[in-house]
Protein backbone atom coordinates (compact mmCIF):
# COMPACT_ATOMS: atom_id res chain seq x y z
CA UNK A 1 0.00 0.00 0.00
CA UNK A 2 1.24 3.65 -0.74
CA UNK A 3 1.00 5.86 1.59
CA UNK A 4 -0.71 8.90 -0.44
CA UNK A 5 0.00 11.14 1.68
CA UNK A 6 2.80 10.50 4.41
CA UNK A 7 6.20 12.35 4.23
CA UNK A 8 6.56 13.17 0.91
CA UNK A 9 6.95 16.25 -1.18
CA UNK A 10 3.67 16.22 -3.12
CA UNK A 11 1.79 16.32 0.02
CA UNK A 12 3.90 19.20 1.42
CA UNK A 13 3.32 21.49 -1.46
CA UNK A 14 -0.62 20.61 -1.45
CA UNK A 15 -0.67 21.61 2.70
CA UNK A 16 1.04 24.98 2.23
CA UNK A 17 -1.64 25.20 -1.22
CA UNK A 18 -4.23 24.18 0.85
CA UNK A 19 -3.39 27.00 4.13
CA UNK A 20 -2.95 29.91 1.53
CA UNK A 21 -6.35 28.69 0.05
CA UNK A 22 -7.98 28.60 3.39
CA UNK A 23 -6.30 31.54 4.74
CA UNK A 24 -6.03 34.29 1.72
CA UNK A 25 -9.25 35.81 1.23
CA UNK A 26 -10.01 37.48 -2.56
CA UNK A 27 -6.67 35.54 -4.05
CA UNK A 28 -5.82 33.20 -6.80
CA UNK A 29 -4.03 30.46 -5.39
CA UNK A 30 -2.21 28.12 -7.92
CA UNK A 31 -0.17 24.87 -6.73
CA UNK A 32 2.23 23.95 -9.33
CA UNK A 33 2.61 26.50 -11.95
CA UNK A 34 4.96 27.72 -14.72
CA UNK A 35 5.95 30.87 -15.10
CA UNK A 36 8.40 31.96 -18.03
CA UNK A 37 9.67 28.33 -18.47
CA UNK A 38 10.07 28.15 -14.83
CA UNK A 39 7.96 25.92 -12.23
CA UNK A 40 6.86 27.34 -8.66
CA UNK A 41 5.79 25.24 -6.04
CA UNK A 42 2.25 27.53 -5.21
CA UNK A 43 1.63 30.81 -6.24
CA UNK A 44 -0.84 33.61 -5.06
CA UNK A 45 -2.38 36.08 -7.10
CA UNK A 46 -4.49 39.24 -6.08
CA UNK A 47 -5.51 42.90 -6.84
CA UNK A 48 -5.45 45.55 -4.56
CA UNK A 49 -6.75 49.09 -6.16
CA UNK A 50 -5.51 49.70 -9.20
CA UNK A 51 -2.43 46.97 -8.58
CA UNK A 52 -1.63 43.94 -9.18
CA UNK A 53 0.67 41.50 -7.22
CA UNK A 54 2.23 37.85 -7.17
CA UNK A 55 3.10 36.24 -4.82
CA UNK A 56 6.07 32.83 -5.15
CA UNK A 57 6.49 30.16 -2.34
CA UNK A 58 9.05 27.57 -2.28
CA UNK A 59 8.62 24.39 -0.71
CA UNK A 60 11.41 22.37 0.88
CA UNK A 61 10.85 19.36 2.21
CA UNK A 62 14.01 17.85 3.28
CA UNK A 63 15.34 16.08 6.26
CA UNK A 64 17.96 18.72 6.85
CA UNK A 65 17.78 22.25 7.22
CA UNK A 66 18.02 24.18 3.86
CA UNK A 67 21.54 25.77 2.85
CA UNK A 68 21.98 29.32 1.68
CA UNK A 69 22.85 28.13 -1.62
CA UNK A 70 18.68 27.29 -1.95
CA UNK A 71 17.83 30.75 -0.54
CA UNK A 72 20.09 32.11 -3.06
CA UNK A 73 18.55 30.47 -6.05
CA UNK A 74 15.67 30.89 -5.22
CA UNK A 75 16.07 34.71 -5.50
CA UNK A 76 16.92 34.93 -8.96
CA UNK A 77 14.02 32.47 -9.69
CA UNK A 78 11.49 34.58 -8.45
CA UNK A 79 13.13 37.93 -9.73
CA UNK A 80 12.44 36.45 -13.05
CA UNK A 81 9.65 35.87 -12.35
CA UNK A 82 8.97 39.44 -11.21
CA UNK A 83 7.17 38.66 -7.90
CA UNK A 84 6.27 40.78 -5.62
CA UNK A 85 7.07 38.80 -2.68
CA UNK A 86 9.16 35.57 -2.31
CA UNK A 87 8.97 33.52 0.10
CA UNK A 88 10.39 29.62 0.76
CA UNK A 89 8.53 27.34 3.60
CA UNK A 90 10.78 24.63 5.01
CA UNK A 91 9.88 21.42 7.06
CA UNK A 92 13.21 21.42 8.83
CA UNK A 93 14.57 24.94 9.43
CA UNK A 94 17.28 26.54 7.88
CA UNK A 95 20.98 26.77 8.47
CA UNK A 96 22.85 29.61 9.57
CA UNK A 97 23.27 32.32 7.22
CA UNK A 98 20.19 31.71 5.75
CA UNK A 99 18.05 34.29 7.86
CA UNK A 100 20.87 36.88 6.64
CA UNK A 101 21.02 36.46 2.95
CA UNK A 102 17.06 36.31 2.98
CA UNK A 103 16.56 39.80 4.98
CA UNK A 104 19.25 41.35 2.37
CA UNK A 105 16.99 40.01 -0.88
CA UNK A 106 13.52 40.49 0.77
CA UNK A 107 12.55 36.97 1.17
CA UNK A 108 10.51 35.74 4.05
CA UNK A 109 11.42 32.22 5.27
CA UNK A 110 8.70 29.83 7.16
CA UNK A 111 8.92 27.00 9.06
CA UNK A 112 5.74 24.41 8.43
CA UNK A 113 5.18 22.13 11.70
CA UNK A 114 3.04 19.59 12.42
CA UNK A 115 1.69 18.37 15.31
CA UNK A 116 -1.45 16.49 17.26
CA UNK A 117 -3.52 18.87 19.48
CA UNK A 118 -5.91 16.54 21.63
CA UNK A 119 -8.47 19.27 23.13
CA UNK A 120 -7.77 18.44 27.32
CA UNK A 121 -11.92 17.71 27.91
CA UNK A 122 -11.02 14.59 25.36
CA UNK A 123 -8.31 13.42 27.91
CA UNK A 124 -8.69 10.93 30.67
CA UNK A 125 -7.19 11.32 33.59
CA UNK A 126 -5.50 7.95 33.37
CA UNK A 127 -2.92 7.17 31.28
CA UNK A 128 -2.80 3.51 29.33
CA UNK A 129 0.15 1.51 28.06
CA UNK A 130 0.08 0.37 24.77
CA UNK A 131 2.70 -1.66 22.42
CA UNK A 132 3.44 0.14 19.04
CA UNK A 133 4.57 -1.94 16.42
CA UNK A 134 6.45 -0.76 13.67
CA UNK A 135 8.81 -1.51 10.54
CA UNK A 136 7.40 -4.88 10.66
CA UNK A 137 10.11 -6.80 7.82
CA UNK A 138 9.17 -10.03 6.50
CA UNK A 139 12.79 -11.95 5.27
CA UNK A 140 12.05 -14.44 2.78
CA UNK A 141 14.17 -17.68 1.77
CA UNK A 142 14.94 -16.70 -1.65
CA UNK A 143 14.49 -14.18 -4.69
CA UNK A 144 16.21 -10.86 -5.43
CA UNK A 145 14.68 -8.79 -2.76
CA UNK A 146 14.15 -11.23 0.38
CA UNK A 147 13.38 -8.40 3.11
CA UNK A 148 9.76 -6.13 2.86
CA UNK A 149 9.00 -3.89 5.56
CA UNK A 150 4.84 -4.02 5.67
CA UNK A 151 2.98 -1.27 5.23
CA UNK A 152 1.97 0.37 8.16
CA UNK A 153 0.35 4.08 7.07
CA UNK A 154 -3.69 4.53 8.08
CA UNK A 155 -3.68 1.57 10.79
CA UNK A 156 -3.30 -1.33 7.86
CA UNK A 157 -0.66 -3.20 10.20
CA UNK A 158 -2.89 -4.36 12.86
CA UNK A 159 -5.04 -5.29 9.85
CA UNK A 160 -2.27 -7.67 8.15
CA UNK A 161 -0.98 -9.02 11.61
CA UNK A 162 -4.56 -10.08 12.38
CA UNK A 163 -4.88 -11.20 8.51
CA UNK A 164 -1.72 -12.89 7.40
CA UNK A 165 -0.96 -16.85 8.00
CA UNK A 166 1.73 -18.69 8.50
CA UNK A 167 2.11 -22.36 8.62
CA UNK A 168 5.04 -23.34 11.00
CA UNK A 169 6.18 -26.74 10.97
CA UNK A 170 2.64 -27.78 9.49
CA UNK A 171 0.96 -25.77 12.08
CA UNK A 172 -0.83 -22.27 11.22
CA UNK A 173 -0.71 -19.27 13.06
CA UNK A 174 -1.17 -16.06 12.28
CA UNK A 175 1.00 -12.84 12.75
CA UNK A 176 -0.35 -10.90 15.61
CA UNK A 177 0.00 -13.87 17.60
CA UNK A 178 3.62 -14.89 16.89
CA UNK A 179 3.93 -11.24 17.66
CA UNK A 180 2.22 -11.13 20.51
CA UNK A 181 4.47 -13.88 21.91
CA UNK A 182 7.43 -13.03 21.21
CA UNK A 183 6.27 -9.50 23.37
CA UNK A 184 4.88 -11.52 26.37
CA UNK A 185 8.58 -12.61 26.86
CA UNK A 186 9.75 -9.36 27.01
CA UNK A 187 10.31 -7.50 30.33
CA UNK A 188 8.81 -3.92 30.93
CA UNK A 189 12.32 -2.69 32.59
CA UNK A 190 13.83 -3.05 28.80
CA UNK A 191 15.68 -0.18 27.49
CA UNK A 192 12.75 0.67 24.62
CA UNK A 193 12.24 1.03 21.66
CA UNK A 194 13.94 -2.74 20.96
CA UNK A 195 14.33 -4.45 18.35
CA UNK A 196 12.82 -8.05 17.78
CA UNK A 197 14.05 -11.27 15.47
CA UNK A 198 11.70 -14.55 15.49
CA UNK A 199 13.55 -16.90 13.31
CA UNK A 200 11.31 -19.06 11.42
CA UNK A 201 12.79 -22.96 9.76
CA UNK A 202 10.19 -24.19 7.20
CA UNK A 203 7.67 -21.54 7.14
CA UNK A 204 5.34 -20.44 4.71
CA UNK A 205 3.54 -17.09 5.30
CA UNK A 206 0.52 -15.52 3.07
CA UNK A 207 -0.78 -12.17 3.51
CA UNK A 208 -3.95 -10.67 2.46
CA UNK A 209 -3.20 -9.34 -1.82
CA UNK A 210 0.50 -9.12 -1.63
CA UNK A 211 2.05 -12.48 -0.98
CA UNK A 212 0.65 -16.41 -1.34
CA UNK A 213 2.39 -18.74 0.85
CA UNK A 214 6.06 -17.54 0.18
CA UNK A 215 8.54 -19.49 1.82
CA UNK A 216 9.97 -17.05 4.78
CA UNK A 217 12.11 -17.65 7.49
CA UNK A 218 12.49 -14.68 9.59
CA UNK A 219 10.34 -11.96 10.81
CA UNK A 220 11.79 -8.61 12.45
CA UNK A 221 10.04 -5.45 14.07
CA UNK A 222 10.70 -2.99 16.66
CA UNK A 223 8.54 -2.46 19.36
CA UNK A 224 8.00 0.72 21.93
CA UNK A 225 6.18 0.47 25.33
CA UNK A 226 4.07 3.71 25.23
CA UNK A 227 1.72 5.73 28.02
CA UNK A 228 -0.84 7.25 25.92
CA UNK A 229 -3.90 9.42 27.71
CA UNK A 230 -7.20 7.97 27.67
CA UNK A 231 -9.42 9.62 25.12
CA UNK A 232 -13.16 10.45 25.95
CA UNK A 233 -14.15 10.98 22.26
CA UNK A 234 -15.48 8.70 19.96
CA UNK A 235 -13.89 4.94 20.30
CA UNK A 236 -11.28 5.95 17.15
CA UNK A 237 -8.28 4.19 16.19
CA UNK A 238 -5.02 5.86 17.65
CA UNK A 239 -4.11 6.52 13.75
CA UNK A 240 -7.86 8.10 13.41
CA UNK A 241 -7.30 10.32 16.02
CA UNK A 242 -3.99 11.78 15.21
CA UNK A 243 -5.51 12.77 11.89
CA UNK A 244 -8.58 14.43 13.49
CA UNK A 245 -6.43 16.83 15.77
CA UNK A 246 -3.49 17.57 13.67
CA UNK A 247 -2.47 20.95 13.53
CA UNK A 248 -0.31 22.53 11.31
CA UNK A 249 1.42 25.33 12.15
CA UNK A 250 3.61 28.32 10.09
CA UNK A 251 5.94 29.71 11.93
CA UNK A 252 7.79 32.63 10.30
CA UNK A 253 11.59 32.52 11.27
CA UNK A 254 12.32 36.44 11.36
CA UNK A 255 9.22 37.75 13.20
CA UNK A 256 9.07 34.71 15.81
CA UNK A 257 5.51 34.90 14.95
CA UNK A 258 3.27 31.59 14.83
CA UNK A 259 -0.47 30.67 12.36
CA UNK A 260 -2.14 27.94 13.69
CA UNK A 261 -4.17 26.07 10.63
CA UNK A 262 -6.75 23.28 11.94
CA UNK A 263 -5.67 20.15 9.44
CA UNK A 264 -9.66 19.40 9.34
CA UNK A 265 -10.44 22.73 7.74
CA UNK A 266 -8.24 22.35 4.94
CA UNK A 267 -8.65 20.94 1.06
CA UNK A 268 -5.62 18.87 0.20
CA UNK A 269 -8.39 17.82 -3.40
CA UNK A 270 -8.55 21.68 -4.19
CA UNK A 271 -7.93 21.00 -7.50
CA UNK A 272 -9.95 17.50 -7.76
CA UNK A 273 -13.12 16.89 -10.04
CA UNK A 274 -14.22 13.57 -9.59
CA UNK A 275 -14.01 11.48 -12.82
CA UNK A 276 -15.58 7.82 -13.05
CA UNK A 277 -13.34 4.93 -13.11
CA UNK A 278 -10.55 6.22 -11.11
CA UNK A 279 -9.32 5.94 -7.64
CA UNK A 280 -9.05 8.50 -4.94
CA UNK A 281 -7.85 9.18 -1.68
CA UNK A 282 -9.06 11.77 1.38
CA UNK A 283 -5.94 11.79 3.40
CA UNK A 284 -7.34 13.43 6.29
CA UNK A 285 -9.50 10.41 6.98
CA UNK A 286 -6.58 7.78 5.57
CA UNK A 287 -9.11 5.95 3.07
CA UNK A 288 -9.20 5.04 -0.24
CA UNK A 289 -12.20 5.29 -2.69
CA UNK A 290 -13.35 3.86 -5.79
CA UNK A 291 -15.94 6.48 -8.36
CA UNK A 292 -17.64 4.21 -10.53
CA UNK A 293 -19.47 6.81 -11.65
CA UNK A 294 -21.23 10.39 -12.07
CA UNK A 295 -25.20 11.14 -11.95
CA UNK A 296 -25.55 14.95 -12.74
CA UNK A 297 -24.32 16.24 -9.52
CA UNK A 298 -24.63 12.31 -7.62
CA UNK A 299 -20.98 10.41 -7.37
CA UNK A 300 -21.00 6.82 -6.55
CA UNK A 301 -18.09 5.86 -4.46
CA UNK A 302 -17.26 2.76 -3.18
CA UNK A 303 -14.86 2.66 -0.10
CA UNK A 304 -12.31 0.75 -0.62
CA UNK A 305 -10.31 0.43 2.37
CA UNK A 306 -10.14 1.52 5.77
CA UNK A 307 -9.05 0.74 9.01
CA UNK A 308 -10.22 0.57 12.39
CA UNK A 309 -8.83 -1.21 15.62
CA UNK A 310 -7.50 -4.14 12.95
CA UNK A 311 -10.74 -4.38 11.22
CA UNK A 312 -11.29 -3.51 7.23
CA UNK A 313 -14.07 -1.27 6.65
CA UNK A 314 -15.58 -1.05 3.36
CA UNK A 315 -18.99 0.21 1.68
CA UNK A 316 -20.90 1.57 -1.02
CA UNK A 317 -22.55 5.35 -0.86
CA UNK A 318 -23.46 7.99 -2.76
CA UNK A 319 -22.60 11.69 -2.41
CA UNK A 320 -22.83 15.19 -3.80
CA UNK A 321 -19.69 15.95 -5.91
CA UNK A 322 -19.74 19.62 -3.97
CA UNK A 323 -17.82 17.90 -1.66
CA UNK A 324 -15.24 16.47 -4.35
CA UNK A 325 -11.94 18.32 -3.04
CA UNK A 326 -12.04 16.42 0.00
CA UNK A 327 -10.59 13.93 -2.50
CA UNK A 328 -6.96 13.67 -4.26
CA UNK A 329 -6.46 11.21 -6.95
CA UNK A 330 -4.14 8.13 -6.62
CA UNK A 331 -2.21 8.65 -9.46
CA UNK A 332 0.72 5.47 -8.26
CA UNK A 333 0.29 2.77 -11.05
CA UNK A 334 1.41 0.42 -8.36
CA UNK A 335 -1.66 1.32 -6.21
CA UNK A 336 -4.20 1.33 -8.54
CA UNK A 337 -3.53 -2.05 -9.56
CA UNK A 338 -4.11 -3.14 -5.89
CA UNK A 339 -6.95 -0.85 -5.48
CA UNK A 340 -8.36 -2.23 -8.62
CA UNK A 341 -8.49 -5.83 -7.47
CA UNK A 342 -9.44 -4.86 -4.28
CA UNK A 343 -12.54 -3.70 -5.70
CA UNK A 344 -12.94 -6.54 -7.77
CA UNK A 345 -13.46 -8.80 -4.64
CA UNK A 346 -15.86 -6.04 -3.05
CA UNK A 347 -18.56 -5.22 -6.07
C-alpha cells in the first residue's frame, strides 16, 4: 500500500496550497505552476486598487535544514519571475546564514510544523500503556529482494498481523499472535524502543493481496512500550485520532511569529473533479475510494479500504460531488492495480 500522503513532497506542497487557500481571502491560489519556463511550487495572485501582485512560495521538504545556496537560487528564480514577494517554507529549518542572505533580498522564510492537538476535555485522567509496532520486515528464503518492511500508514498493520498466515512446521498461526508472543517474553524494565528477530525454519507465510504462501524464514520489528492518555471521544483508532487533531502550524523565522491552521479545515483535493473509473484518496480520513461513476451532480463511491482497531471497513454510498476536493487522486500505477483488485473482490 502507498501511503498517499505520508512524508513526501507532493503532500507538502498541497498543505502549504491548501493554508494559503484557506487563509487568503479574494486571491488566486495556484499549486504547481509555470511561469516563463520556470515551475513554482504555489503561487498567489491578487488585486489591490488599481495593482496587481504575485506572490512565489518555495517548498522544501528535506530532512535537513536548507543551505543558503537554496535561498540564493531561489532569488533569482522569483526575480524572473517578477514577484512581488518571495517567500520559501521549510519542514526542517534553515541553516545559519540563511536568515541573513534572505533579509538582504527580501525573502521571508517559514517553518511548516506539524503536530497532534488533543483538546484536554477529550483526555482521561489515566494514562494507558500500549505496544506500538512498527517496521514490521518479512525476510524471505529466496528471490532478489528477500526483506519487505509491511505497510503500516492509516492503521493497515494491525489489519495484516490479524490477517496474514503462517504455517510453522505444518501448524498455522497467524501474525499478531507470533507477535504477541514473542512481546509476552519481554520484560517492561527493557531499554525501549527494541528491536525483535523470530527466526522461522520451514515456514510459509501468506498475507492478504501481496504475498501467497512464500517461503519465509524470519520476521523482524521494533517495538515501543508507550503511556498514551485515555481519550473520551469517539472509540477511534489511535491513527484516526492523530488525523482528526493535527495541527499545522507556520511559523515565520524572522518575526518569531506563529499561524495555527486546523488540518480538518483544509482541502488537500482543491484542484480535484471527480471522474468515473478512477481511484481517490481523502488523506485526512486515511481511506481510499473507488468512483464508478457520475449522476448529474450524484458520485458513486465505493470505499475501498479503511481501518479501524484491525478491522477492514468497506462500503458503497453515494454523495454530492460539492464535496469532491475532500478527495486527491491516486495517481501510483502500483496502487491502482491493488486498489483495482481490491474492488474486484468487493462489487
Amino acid at each position: 500500500m502507498v501511503d498517499q500522503f505520508s512524508k513526501n513532497w507532493k503532500e507538502f506542497e498541497r498543505i502549504v496550497a491548501a493554508i494559503h487557500i484557506a487563509e487568503t481571502k479574494g486571491a488566486k491560489v495556484v499549486w504547481n505552476e509555470t511561469i516563463k519556463g520556470r515551475q513554482f511550487d504555489v503561487t498567489i495572485r491578487f488585486k489591490q486598487g488599481l495593482y496587481s501582485y504575485l506572490t512565489l512560495i518555495e517548498c522544501k521538504k528535506y530532512k535537513n535544514p536548507i543551505s543558503v545556496d537554496k535561498i540564493d537560487s531561489f532569488v533569482t528564480k522569483s526575480r524572473d519571475a517578477n514577484a512581488s514577494k518571495a517567500i520559501i517554507i521549510s519542514s526542517s529549518g534553515f541553516q545559519s546564514g540563511c536568515i541573513e542572505v534572505a533579509k538582504k533580498h527580501d525573502i521571508e522564510l517559514l517553518i511548516l510544523e506539524e503536530s497532534v492537538q488533543v483538546p484536554e476535555e477529550l483526555l482521561g485522567s489515566k494514562n494507558n500503556l500500549i505496544w506500538s509496532i512498527y517496521d514490521v520486515c518479512l525476510i524471505f528464503d529466496s528471490g532478489k529482494n528477500n526483506r519487505y518492511i509491511l505497510p503500516q500508514e492509516n492503521g493497515i498493520l494491525p489489519y495484516l498481523a490479524e490477517q496474514s498466515l503462517l504455517i510453522i512446521s505444518g501448524q498455522k498461526i497467524n501474525l499478531k499472535s507470533l507477535v504477541d508472543k514473542k512481546l509476552s517474553g519481554l520484560s517492561l524494565k527493557e531499554k525501549f524502543p527494541i528491536k525483535n528477530k523470530i527466526d522461522l525454519k520451514r515456514s510459509l507465510i501468506t498475507v492478504p493481496d501481496l504475498f501467497e504462501k512464500r517461503k519465509i524464514s524470519a520476521i523482524e520489528f521494533y517495538c515501543d512500550l508507550l503511556e498514551v492518555p485515555q481519550y473520551k471521544g469517539l472509540p477511534f483508532d489511535h491513527h484516526q485520532i492523530e488525523k482528526i487533531h493535527t495541527v499545522y502550524e507556520l511559523f515565520d523565522v524572522m518575526s518569531n511569529e506563529r499561524v495555527s491552521i486546523d488540518a480538518l479545515n483544509l482541502r488537500l483535493g482543491f484542484d480535484t473533479v471527480l471522474e468515473a473509473d478512477k481511484f481517490y484518496t481523502n488523506p485526512q480520513v486515511g481511506a481510499n475510494y473507488f468512483c464508478k461513476d457520475i449522476n448529474k451532480d450524484i458520485a458513486k463511491l465505493f470505499l475501498i479500504e479503511s481501518y479501524s482497531h484491525g478491522i477492514l471497513i468497506q462500503a458503497e454510498f453515494t454523495q454530492n460531488i460539492k464535496y469532491q476536493k475532500q478527495y486527491v487522486e491516486i495517481l501510483d500505477k502500483n496502487e491502482v492495480v491493488r486498489l483495482r483488485k481490491m474492488y474486484e473482490k468487493l462489487k
